[in-house]
PDB file of N, CA and C in Angstrom:
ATOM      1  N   UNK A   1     -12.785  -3.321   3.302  1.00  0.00           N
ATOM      2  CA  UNK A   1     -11.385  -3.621   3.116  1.00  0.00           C
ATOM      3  C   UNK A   1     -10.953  -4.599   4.209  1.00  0.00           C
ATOM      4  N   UNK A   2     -10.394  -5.616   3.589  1.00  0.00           N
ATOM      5  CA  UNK A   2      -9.594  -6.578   4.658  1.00  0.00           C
ATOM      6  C   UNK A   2      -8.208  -6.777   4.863  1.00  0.00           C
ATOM      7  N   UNK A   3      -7.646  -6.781   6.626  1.00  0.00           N
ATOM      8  CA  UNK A   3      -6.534  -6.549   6.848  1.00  0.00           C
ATOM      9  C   UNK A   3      -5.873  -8.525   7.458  1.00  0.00           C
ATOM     10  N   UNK A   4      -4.650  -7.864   6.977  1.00  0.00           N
ATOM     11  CA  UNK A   4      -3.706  -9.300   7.121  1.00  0.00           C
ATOM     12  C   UNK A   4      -3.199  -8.692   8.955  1.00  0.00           C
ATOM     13  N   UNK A   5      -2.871  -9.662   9.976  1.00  0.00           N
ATOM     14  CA  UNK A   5      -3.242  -9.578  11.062  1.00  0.00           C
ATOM     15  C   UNK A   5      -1.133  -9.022  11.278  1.00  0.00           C
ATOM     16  N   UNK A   6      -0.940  -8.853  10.449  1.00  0.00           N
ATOM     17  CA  UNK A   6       1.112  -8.348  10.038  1.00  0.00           C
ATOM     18  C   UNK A   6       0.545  -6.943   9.736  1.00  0.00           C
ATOM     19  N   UNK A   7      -0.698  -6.558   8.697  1.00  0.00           N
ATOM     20  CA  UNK A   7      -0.833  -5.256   8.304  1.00  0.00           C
ATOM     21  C   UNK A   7      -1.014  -4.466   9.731  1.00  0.00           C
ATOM     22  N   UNK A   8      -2.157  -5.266  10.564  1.00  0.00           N
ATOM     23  CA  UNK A   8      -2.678  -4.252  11.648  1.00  0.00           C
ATOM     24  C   UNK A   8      -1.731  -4.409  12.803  1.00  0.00           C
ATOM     25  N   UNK A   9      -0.836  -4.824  12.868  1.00  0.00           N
ATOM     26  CA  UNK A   9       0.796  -4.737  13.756  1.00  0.00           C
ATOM     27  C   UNK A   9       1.298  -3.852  13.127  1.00  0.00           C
ATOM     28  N   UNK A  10       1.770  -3.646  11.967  1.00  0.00           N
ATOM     29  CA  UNK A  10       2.790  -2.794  11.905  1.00  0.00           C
ATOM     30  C   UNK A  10       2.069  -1.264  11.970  1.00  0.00           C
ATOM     31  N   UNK A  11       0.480  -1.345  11.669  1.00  0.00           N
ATOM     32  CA  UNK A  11       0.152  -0.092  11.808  1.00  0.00           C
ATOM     33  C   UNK A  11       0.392   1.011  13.304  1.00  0.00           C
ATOM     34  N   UNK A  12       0.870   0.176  14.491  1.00  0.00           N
ATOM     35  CA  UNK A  12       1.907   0.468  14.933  1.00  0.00           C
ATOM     36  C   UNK A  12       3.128   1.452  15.051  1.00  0.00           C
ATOM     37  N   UNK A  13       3.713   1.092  14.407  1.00  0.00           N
ATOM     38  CA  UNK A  13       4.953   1.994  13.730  1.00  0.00           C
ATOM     39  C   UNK A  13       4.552   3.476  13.691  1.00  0.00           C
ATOM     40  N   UNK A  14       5.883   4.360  14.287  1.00  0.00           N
ATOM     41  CA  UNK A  14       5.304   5.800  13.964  1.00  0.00           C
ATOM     42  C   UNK A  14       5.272   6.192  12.060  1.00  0.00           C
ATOM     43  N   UNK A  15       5.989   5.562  11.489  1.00  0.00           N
ATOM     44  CA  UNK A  15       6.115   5.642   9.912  1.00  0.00           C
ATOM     45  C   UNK A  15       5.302   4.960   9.348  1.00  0.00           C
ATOM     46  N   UNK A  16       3.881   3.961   9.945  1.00  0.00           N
ATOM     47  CA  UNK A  16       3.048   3.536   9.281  1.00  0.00           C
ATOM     48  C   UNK A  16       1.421   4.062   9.738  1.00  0.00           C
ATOM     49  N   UNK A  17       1.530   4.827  10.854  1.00  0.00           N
ATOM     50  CA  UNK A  17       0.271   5.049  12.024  1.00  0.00           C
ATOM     51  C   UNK A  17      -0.418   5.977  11.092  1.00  0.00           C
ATOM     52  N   UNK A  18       0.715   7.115   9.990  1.00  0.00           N
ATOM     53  CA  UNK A  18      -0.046   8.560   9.732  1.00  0.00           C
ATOM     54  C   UNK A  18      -0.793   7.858   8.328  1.00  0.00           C
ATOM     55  N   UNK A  19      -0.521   6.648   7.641  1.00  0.00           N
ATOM     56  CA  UNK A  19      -1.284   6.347   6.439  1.00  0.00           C
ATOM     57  C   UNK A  19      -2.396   6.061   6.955  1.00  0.00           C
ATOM     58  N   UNK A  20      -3.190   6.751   6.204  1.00  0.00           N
ATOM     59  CA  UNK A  20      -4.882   7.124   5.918  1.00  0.00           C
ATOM     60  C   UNK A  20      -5.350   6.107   5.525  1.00  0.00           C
ATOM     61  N   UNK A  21      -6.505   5.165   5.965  1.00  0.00           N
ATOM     62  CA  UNK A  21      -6.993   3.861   5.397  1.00  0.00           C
ATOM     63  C   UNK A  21      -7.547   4.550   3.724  1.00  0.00           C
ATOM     64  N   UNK A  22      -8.355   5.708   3.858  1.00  0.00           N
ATOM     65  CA  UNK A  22      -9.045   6.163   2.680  1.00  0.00           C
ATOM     66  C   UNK A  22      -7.314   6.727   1.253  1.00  0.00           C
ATOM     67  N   UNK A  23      -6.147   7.056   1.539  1.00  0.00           N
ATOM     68  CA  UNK A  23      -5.498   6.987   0.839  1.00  0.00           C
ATOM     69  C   UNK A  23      -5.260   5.518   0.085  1.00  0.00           C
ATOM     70  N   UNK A  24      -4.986   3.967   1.514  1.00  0.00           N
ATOM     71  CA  UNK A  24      -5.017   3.153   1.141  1.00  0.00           C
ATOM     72  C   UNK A  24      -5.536   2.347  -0.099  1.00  0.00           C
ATOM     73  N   UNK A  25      -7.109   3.065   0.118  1.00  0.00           N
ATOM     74  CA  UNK A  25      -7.924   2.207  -1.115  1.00  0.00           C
ATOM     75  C   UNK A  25      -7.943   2.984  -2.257  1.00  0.00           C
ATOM     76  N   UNK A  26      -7.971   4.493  -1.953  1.00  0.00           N
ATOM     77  CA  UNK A  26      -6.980   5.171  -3.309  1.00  0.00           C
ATOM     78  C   UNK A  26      -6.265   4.522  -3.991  1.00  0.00           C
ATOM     79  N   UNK A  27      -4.895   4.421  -3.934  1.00  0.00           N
ATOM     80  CA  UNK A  27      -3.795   3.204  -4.262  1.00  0.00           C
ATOM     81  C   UNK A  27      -4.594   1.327  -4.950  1.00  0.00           C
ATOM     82  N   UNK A  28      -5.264   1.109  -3.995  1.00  0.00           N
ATOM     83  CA  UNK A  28      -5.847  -0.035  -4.315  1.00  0.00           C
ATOM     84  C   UNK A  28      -6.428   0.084  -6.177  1.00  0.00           C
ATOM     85  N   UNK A  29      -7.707   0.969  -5.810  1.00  0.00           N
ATOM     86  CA  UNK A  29      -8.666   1.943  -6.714  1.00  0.00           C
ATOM     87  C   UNK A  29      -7.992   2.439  -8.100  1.00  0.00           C
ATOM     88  N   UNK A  30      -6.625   3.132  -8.378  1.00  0.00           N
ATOM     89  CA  UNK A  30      -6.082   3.816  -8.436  1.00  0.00           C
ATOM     90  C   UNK A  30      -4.674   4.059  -9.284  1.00  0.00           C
ATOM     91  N   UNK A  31      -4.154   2.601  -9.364  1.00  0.00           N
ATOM     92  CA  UNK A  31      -2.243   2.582  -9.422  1.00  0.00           C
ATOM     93  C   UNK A  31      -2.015   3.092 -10.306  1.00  0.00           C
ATOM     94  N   UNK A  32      -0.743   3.792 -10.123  1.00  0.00           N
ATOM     95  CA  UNK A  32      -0.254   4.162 -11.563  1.00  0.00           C
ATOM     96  C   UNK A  32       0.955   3.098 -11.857  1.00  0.00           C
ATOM     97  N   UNK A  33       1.185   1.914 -11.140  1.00  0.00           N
ATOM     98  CA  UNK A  33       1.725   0.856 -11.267  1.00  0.00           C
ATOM     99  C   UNK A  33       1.433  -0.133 -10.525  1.00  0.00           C
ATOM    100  N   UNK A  34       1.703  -1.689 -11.287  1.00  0.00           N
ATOM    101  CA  UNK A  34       0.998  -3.035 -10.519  1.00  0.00           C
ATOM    102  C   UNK A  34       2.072  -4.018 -10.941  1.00  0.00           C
ATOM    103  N   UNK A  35       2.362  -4.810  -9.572  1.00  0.00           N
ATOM    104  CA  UNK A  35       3.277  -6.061 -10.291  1.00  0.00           C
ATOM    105  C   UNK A  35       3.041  -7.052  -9.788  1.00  0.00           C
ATOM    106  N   UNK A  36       2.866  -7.958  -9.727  1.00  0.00           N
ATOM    107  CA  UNK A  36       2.753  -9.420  -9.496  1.00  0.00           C
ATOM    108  C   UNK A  36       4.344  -9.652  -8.983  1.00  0.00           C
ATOM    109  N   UNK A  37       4.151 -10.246  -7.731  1.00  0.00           N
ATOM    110  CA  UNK A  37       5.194 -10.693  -6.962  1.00  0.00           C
ATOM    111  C   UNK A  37       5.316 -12.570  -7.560  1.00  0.00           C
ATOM    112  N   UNK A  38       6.800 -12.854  -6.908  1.00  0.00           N
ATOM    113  CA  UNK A  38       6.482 -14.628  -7.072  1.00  0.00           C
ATOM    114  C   UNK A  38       5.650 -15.252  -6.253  1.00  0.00           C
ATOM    115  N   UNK A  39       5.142 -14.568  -4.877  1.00  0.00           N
ATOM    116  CA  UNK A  39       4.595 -15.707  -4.568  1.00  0.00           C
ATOM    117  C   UNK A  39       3.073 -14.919  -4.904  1.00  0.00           C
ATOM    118  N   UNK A  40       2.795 -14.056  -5.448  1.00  0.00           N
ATOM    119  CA  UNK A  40       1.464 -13.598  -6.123  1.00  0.00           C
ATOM    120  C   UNK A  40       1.084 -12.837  -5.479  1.00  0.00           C
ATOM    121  N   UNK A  41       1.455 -11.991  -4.562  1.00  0.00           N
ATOM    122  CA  UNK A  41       1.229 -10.982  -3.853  1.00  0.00           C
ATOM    123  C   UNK A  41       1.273 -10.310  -4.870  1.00  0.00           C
ATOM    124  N   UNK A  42       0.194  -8.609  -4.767  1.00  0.00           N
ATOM    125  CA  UNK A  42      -0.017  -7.887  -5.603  1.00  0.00           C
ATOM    126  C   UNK A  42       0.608  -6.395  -4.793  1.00  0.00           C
ATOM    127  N   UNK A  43       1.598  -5.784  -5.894  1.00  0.00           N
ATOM    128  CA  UNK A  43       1.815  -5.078  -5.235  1.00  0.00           C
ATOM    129  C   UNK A  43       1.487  -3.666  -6.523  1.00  0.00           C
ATOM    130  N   UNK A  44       0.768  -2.309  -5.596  1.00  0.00           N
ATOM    131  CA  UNK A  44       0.379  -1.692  -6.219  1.00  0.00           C
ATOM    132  C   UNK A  44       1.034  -0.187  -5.683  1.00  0.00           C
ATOM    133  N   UNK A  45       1.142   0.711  -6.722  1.00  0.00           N
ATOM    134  CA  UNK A  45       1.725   2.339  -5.903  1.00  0.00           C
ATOM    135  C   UNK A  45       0.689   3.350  -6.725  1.00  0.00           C
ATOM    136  N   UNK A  46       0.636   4.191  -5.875  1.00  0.00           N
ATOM    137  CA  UNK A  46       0.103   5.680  -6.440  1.00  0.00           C
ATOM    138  C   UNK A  46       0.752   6.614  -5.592  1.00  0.00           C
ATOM    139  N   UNK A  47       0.397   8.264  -6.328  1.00  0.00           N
ATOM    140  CA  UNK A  47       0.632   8.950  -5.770  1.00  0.00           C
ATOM    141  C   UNK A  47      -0.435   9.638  -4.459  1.00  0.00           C
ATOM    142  N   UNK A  48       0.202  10.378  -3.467  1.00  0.00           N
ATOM    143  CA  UNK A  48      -0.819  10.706  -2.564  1.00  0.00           C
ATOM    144  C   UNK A  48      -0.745  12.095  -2.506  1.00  0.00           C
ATOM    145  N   UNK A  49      -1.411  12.916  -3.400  1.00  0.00           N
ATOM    146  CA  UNK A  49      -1.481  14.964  -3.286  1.00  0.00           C
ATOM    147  C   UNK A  49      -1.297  15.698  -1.263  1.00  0.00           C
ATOM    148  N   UNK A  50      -2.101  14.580  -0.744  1.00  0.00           N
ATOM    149  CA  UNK A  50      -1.878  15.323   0.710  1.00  0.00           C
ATOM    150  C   UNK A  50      -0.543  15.416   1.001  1.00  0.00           C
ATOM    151  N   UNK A  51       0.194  14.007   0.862  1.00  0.00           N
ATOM    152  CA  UNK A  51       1.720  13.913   1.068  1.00  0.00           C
ATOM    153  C   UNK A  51       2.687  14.309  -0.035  1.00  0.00           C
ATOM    154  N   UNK A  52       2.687  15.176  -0.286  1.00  0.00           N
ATOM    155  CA  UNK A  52       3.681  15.979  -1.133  1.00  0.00           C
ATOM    156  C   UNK A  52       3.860  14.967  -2.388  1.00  0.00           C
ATOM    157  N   UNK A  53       3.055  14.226  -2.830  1.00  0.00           N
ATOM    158  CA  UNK A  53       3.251  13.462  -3.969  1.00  0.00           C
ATOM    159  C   UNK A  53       3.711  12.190  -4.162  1.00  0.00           C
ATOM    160  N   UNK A  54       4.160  12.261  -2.327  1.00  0.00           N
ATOM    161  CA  UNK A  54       4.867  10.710  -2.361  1.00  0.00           C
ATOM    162  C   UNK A  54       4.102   9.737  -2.787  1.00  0.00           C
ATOM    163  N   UNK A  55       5.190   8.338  -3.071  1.00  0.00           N
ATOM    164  CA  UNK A  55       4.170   6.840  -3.127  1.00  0.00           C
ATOM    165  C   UNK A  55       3.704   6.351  -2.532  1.00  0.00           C
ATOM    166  N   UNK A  56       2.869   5.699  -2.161  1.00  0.00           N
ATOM    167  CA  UNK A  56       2.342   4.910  -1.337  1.00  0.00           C
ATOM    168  C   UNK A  56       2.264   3.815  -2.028  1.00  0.00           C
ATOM    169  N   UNK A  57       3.263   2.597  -1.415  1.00  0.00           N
ATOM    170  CA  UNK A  57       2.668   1.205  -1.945  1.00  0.00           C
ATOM    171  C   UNK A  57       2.166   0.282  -1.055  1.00  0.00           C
ATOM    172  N   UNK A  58       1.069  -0.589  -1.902  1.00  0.00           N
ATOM    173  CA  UNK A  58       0.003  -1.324  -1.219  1.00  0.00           C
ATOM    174  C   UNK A  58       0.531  -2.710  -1.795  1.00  0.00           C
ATOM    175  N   UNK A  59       0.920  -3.401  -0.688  1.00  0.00           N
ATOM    176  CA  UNK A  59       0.700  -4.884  -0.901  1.00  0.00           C
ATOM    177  C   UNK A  59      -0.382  -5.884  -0.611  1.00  0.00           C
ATOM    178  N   UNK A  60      -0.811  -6.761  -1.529  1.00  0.00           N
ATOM    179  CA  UNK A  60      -2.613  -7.307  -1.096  1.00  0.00           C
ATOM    180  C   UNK A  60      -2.244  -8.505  -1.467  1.00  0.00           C
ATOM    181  N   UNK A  61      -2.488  -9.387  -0.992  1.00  0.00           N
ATOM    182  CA  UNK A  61      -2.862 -10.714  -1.240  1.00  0.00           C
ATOM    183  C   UNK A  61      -3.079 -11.312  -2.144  1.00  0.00           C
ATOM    184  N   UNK A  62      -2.966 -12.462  -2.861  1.00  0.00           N
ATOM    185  CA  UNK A  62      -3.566 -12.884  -4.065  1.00  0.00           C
ATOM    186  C   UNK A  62      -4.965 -12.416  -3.946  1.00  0.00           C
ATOM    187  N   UNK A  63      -6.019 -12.723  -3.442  1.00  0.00           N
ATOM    188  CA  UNK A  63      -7.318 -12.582  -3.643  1.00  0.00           C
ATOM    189  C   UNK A  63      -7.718 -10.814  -3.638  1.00  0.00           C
ATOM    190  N   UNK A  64      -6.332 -10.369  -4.683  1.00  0.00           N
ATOM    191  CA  UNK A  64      -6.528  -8.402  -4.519  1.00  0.00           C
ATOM    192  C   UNK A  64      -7.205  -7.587  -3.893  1.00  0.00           C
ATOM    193  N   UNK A  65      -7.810  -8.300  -2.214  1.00  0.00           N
ATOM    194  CA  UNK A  65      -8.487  -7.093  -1.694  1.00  0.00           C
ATOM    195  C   UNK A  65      -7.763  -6.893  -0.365  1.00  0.00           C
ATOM    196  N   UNK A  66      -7.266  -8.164   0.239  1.00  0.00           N
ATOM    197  CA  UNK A  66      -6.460  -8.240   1.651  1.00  0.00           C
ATOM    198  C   UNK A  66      -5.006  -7.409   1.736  1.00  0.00           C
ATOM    199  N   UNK A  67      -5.342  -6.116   2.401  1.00  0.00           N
ATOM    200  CA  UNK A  67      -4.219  -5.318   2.525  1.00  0.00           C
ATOM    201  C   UNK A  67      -2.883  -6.236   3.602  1.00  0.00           C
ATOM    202  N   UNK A  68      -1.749  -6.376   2.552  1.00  0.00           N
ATOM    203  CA  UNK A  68      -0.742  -6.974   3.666  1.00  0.00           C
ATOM    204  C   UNK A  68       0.044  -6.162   4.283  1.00  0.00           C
ATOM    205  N   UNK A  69       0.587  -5.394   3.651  1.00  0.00           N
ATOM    206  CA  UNK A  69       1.608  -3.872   3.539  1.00  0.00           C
ATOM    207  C   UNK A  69       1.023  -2.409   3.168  1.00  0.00           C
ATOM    208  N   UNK A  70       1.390  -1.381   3.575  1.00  0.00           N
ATOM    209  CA  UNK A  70       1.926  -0.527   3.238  1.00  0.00           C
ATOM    210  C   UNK A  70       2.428   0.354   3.700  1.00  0.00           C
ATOM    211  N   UNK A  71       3.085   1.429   2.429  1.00  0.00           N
ATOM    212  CA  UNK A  71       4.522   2.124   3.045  1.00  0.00           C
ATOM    213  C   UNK A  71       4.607   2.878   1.907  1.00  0.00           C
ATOM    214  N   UNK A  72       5.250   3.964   2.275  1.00  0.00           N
ATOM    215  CA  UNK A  72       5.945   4.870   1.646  1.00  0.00           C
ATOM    216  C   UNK A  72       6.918   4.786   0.755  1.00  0.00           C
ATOM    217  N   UNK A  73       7.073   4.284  -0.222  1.00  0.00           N
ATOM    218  CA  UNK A  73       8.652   3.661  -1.185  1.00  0.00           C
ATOM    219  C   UNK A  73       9.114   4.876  -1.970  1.00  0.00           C
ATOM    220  N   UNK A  74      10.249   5.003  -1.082  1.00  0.00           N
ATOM    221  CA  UNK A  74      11.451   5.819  -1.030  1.00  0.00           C
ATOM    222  C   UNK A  74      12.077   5.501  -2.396  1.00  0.00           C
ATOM    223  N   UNK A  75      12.402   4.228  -2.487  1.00  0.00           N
ATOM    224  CA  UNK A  75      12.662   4.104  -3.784  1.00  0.00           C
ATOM    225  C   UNK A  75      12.527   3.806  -5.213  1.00  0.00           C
ATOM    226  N   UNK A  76      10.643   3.547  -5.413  1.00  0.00           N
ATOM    227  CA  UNK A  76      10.370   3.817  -6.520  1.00  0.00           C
ATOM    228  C   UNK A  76      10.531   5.453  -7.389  1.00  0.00           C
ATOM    229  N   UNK A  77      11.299   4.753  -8.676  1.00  0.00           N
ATOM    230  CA  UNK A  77      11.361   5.352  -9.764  1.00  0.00           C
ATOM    231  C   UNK A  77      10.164   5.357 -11.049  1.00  0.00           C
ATOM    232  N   UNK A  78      10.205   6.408 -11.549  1.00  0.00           N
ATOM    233  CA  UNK A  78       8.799   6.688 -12.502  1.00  0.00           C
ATOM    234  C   UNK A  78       9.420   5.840 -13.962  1.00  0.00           C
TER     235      UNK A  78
END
């Protein structure tokens, strides 16, 4: 898995430190949703069973393997 040099800064953050690289590629592996951004960033969510079900969304790069983001989205709806 390859990281965008913004992903491994913010991993940082006390709200980004506890995501699990192996949930990460879950999500990658995994989505139960995918959207194509405008500038082609891929952005993907699943659920995570350890974390009470929350989302986890993964943002990747055009070339769908370079993790740029991720985070917890509070506000995706099913």
């Amino acid at each position: 898995m390859k990281f965008t040099k913004y992903f491994l800064a913010s991993r940082n953050r006390l709200d980004r430190s506890i995501i699990k690289t192996e949930w990460i590629q879950f999500v990658i592996d995994h989505p139960i949703r995918e959207a194509v951004q405008a500038d082609k960033r891929i952005r993907r969510w699943a659920k995570i069973p350890e974390m009470n079900n929350k989302i986890l969304r993964v943002i990747l790069l055009d070339d769908a393997e370079t993790v740029h983001n991720a985070f917890f989205d509070r506000s995706f709806r099913d």
